[in-house]
Protein backbone atom coordinates (compact mmCIF):
# COMPACT_ATOMS: atom_id res chain seq x y z
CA UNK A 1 73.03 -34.70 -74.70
CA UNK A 2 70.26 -35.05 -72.43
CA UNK A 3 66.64 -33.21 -72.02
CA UNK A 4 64.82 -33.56 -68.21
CA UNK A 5 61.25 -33.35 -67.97
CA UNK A 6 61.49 -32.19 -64.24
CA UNK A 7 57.71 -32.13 -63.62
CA UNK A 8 56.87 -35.61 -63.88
CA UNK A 9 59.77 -36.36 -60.71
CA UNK A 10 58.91 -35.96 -57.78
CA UNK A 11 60.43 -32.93 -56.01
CA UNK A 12 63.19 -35.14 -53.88
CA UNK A 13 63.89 -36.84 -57.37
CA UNK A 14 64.35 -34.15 -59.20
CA UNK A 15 66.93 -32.22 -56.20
CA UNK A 16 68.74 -35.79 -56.22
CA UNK A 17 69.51 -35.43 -60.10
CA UNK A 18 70.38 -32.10 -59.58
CA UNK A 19 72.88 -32.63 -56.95
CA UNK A 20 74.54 -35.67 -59.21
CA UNK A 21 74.93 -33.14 -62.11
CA UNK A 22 71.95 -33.98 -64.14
CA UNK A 23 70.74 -31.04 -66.17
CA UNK A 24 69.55 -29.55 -69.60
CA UNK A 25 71.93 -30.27 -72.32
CA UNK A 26 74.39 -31.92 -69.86
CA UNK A 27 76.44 -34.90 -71.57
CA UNK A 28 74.53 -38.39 -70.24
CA UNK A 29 75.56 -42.06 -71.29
CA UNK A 30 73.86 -44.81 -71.21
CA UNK A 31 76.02 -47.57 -69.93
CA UNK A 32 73.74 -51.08 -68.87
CA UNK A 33 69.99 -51.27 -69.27
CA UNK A 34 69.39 -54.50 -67.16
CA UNK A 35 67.95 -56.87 -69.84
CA UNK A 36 64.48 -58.06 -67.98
CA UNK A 37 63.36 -54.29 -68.65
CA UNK A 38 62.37 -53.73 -65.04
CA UNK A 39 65.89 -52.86 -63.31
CA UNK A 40 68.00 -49.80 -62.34
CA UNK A 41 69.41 -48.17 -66.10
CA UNK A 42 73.27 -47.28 -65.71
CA UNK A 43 74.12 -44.04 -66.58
CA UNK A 44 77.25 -41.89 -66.54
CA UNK A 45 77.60 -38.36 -66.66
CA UNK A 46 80.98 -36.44 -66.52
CA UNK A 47 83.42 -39.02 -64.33
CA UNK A 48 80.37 -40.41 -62.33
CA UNK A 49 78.40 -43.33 -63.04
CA UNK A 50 75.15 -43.49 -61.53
CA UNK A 51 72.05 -46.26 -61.62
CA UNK A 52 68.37 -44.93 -62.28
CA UNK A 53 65.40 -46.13 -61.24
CA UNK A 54 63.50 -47.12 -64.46
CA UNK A 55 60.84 -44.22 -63.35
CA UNK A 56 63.43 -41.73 -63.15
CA UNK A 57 64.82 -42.60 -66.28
CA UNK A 58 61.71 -42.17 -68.25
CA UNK A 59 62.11 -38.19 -67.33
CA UNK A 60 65.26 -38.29 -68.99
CA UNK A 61 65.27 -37.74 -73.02
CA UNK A 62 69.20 -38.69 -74.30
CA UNK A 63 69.83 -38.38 -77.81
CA UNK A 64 73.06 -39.04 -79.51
CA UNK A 65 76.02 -36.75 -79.99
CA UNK A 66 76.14 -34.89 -83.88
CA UNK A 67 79.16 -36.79 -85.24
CA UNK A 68 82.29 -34.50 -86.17
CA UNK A 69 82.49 -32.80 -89.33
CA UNK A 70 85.24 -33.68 -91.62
């Protein structure tokens, strides 16, 4: 699940992740952190996958899914 701390993006930021889907509690995976720390972050949410500028990214809180219950 994933947390947004919309006021540190900037306004067109924040209307771009809310257009791709991006919200409170929505479900976000990580997919491909480029490994020189200083590329885009792949991330997929729903069907889409979608690449993040590292700044972006750092608004964005993602913690892992509660495993089942048995």
């Amino acid at each position: 699940m994933g947390a947004i701390e919309w006021a540190r993006l900037a306004s067109p930021e924040a209307r771009r992740l809310r257009e791709l889907g991006f919200d409170e509690g929505v479900a976000i995976e990580v997919l491909h952190r480029s490994r020189l720390g200083s590329g885009p972050i792949a991330c997929r949410i729903g069907r889409m996958t979608v690449a993040l500028r590292r700044a972006v990214a750092r608004a964005i809180s993602v913690s892992p899914d509660p495993l089942p219950a048995e």
